[in-house]
N, C-alpha and C. Protein backbone atom coordinates (compact mmCIF):
# COMPACT_ATOMS: atom_id res chain seq x y z
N UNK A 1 0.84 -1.18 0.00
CA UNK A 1 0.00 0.00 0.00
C UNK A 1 0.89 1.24 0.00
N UNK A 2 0.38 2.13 -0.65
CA UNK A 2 1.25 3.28 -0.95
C UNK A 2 0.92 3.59 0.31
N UNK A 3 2.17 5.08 0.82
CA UNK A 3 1.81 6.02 2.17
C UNK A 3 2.48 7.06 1.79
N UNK A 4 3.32 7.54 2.85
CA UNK A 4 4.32 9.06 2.85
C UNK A 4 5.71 8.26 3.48
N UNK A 5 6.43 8.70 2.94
CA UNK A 5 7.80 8.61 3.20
C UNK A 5 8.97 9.52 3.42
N UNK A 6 9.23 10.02 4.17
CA UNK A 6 10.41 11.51 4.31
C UNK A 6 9.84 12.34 3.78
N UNK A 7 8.53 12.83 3.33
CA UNK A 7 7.86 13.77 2.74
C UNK A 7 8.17 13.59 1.15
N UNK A 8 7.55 12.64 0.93
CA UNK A 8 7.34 12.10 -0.69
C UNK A 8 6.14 11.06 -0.27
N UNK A 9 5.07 12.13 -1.02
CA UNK A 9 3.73 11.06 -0.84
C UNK A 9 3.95 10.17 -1.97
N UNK A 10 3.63 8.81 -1.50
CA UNK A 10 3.66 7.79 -3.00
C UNK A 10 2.13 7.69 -2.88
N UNK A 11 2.16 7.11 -4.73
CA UNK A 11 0.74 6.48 -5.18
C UNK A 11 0.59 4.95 -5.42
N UNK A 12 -0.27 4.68 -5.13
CA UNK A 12 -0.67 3.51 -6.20
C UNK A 12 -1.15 3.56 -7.81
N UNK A 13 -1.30 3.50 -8.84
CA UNK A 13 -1.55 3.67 -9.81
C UNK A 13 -1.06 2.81 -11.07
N UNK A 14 -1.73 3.20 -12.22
CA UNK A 14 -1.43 1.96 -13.16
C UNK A 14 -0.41 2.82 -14.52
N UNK A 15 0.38 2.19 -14.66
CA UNK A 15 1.66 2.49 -15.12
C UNK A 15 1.71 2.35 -16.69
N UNK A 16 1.75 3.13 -17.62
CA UNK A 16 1.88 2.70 -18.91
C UNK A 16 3.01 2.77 -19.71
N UNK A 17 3.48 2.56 -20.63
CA UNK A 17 4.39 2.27 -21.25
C UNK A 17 4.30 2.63 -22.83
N UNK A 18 5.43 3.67 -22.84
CA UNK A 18 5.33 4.26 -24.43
C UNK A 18 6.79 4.01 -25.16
N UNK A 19 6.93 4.02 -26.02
CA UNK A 19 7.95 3.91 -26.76
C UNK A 19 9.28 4.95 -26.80
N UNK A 20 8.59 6.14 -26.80
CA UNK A 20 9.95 7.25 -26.71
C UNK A 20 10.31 7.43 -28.13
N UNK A 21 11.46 8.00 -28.55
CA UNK A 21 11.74 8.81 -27.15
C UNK A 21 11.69 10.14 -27.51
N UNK A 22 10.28 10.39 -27.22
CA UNK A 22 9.64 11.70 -26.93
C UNK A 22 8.33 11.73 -26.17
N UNK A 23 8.00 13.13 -25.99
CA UNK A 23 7.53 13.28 -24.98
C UNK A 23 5.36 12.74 -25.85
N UNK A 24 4.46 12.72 -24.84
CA UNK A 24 3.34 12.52 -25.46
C UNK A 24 2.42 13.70 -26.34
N UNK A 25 1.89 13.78 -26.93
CA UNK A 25 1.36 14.48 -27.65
C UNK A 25 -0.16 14.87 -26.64
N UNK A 26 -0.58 15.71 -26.90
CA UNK A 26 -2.02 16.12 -26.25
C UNK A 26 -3.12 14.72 -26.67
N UNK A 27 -2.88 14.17 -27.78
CA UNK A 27 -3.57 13.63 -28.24
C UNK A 27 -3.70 12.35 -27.34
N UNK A 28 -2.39 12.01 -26.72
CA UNK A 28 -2.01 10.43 -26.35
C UNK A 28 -2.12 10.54 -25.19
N UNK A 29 -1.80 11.92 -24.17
CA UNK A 29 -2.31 11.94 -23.21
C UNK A 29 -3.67 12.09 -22.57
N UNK A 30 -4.49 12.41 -23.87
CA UNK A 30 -6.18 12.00 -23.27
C UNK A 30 -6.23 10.73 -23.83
N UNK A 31 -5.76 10.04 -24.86
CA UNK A 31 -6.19 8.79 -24.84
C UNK A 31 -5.59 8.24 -23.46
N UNK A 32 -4.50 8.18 -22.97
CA UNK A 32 -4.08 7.24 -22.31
C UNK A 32 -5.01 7.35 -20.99
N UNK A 33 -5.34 9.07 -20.38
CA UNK A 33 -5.82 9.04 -19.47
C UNK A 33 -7.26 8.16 -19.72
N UNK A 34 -8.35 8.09 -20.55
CA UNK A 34 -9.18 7.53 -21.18
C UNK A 34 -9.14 6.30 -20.36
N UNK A 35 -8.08 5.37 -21.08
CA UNK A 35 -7.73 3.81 -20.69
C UNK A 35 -7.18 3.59 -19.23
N UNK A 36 -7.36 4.91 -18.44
CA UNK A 36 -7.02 4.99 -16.87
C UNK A 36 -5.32 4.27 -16.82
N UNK A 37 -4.49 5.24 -17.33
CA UNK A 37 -3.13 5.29 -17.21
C UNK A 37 -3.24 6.63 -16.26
N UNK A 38 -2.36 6.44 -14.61
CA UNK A 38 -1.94 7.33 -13.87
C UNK A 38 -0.61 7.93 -14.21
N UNK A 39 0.30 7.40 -14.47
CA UNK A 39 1.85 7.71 -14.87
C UNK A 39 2.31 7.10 -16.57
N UNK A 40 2.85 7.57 -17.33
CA UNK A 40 3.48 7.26 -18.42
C UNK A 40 5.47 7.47 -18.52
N UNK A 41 5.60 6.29 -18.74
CA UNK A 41 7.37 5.75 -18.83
C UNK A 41 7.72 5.38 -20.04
N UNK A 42 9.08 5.00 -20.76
CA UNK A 42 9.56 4.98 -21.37
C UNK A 42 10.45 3.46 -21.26
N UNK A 43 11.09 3.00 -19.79
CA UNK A 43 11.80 2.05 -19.86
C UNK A 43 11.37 1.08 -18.82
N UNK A 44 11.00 1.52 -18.25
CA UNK A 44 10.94 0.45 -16.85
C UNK A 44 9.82 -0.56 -17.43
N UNK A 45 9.24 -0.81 -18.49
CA UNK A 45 8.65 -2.01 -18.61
C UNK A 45 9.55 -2.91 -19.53
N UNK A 46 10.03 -2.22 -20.10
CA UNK A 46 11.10 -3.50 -21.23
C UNK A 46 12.62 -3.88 -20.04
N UNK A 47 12.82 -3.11 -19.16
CA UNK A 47 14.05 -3.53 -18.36
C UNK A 47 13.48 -4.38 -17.30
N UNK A 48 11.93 -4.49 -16.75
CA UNK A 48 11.21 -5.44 -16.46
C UNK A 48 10.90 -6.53 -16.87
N UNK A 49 10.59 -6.50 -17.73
CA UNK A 49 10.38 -8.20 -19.11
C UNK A 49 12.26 -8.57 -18.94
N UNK A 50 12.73 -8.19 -19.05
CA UNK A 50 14.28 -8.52 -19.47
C UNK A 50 14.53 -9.29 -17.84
N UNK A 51 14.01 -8.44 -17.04
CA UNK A 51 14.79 -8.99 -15.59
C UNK A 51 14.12 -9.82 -15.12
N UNK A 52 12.63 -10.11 -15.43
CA UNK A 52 11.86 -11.87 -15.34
C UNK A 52 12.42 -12.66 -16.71
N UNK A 53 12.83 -12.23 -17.58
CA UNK A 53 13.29 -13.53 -18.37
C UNK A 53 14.22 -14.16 -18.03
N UNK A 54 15.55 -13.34 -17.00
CA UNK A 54 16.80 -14.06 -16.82
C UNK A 54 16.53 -14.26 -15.38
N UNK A 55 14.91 -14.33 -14.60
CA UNK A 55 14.81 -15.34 -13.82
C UNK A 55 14.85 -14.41 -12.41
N UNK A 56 14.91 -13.13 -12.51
CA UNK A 56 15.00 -11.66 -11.46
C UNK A 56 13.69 -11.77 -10.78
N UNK A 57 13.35 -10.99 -9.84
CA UNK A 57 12.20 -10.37 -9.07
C UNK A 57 12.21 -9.26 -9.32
N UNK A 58 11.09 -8.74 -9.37
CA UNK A 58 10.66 -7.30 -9.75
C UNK A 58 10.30 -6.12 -9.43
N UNK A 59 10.51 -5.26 -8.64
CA UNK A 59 10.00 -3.60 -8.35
C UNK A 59 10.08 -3.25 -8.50
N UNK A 60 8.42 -2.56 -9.09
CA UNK A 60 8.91 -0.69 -9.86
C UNK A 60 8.59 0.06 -9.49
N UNK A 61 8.91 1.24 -9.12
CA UNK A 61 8.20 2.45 -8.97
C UNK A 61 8.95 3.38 -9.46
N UNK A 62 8.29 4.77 -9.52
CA UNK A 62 8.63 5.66 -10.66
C UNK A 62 8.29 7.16 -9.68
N UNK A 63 9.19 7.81 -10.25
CA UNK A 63 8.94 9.03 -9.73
C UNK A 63 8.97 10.31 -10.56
N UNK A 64 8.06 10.79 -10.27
CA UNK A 64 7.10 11.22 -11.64
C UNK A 64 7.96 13.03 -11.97
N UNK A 65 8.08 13.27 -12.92
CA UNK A 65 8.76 14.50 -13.96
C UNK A 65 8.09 15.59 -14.24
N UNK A 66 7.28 14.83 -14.85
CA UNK A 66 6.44 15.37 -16.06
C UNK A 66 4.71 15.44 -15.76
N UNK A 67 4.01 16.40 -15.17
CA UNK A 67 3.16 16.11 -15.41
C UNK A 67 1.98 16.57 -16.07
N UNK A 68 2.28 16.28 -16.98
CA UNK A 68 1.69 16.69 -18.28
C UNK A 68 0.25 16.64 -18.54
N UNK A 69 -0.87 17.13 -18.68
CA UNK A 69 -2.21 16.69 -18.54
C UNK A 69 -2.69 16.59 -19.96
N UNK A 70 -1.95 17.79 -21.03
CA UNK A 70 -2.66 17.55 -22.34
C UNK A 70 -3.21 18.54 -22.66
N UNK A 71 -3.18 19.69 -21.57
CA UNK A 71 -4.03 21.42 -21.55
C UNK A 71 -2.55 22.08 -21.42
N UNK A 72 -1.02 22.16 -21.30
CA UNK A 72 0.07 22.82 -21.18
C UNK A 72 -0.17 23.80 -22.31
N UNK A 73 0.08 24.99 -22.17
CA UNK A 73 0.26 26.45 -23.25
C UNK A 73 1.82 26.19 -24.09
N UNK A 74 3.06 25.83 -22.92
CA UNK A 74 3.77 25.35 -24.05
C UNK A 74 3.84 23.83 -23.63
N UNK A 75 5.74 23.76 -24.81
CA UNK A 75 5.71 22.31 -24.73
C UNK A 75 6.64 22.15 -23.70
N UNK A 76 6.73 20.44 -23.23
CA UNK A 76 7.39 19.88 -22.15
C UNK A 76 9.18 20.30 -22.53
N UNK A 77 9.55 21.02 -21.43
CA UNK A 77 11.00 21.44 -21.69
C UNK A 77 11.90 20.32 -20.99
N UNK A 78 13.07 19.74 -21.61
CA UNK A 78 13.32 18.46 -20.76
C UNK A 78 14.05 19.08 -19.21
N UNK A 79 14.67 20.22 -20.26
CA UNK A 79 15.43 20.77 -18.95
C UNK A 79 14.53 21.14 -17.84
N UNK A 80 13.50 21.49 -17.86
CA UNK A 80 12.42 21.45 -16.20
C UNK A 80 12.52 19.88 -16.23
N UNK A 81 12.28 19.09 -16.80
CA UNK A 81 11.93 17.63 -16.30
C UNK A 81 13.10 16.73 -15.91
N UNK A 82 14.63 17.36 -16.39
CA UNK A 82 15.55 17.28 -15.46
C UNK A 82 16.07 18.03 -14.02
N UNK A 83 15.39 18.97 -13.89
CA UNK A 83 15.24 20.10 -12.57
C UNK A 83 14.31 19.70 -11.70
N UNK A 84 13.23 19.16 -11.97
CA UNK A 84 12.28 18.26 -11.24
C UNK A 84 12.93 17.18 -10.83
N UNK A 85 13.67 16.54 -11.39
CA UNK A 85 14.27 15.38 -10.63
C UNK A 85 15.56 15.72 -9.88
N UNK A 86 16.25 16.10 -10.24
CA UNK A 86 17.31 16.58 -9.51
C UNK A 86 17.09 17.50 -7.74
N UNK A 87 15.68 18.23 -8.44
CA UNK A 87 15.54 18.95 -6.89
C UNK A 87 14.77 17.50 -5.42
N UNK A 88 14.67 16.46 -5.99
CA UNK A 88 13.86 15.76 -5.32
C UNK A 88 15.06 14.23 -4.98
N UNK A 89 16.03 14.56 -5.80
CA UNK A 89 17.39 13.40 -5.62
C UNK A 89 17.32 12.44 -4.33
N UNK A 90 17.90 13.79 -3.76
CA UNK A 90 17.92 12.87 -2.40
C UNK A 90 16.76 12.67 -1.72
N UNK A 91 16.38 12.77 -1.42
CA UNK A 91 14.71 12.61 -0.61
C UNK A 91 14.76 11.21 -1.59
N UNK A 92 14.44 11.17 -3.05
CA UNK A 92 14.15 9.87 -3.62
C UNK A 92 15.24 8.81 -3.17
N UNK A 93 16.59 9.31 -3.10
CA UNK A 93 17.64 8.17 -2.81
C UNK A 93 17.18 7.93 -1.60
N UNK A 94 16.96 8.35 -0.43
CA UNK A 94 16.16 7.83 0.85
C UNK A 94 15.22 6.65 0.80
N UNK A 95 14.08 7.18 0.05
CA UNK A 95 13.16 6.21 -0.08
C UNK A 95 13.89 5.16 -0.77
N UNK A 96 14.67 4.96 -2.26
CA UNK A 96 14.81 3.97 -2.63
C UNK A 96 15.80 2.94 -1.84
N UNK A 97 16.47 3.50 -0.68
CA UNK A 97 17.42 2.82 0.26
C UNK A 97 16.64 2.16 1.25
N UNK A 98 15.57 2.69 1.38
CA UNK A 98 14.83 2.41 2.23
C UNK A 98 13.90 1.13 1.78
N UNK A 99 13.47 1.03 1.05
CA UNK A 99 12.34 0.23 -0.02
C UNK A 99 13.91 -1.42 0.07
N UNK A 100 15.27 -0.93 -0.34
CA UNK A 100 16.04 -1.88 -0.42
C UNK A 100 16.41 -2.68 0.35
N UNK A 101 16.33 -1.85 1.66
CA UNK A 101 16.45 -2.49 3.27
C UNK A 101 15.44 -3.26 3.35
N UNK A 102 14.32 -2.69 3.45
CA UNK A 102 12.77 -3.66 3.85
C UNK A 102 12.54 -5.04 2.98
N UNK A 103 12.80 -4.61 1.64
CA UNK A 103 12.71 -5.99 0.66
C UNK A 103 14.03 -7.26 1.34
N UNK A 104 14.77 -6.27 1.76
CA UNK A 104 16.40 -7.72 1.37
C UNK A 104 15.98 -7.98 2.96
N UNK A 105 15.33 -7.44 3.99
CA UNK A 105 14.95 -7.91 5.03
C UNK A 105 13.77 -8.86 4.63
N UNK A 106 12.95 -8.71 3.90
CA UNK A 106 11.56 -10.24 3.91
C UNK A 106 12.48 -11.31 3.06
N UNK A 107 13.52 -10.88 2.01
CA UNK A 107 13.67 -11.67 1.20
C UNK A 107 14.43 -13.08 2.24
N UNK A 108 15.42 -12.44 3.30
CA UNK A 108 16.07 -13.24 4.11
C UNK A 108 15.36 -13.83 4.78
N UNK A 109 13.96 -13.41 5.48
CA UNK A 109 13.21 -14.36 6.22
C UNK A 109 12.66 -15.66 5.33
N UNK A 110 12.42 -15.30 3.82
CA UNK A 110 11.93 -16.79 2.68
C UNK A 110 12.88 -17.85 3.33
């Protein structure tokens, strides 16, 4: 279940997967919202398929850039969508250290 973490609320939500590598068009972001896509990615589903084929376990989560609705006046600048991530770095390296501890702790109790 999603919660709050060091002050990074997480979601639950359903994750879609686009090709790249560019950003979505107005068009694709009402379709996708349509088909009830919360977040849209680029890699984490093909580096997923790859890491159950050679037999891996899996967690994803994503921390979101871009959020684009499909009504923006201009277009998505990457450089904000690299400034968005960068201002949130550490706080995210927390959580993901954290998420690594808790997993490799149940994995040892199997």
């Amino acid at each position: 279940m999603a919660q709050s973490h060091d002050d990074i609320t997480l979601h639950e939500g359903v994750y879609t997967m686009v090709a790249g590598p560019s950003y979505e068009t107005p068009a694709e972001l009402n379709f996708l919202r349509i088909i009830g896509t919360d977040a849209v990615g680029m890699s984490t589903v093909p580096e997923a398929i790859v890491a159950r084929q050679v037999g891996m376990r899996v967690l994803g989560f994503s921390l979101i850039t871009n959020t684009a609705t499909g009504n923006e006046t201009t277009e998505v600048n990457h450089a904000e969508v690299l400034s968005t991530a960068d201002a949130v770095r550490t706080k995210f390296a927390h959580l993901v250290m954290g998420v690594v501890k808790v997993v490799g702790n149940q994995t040892e109790a199997l």
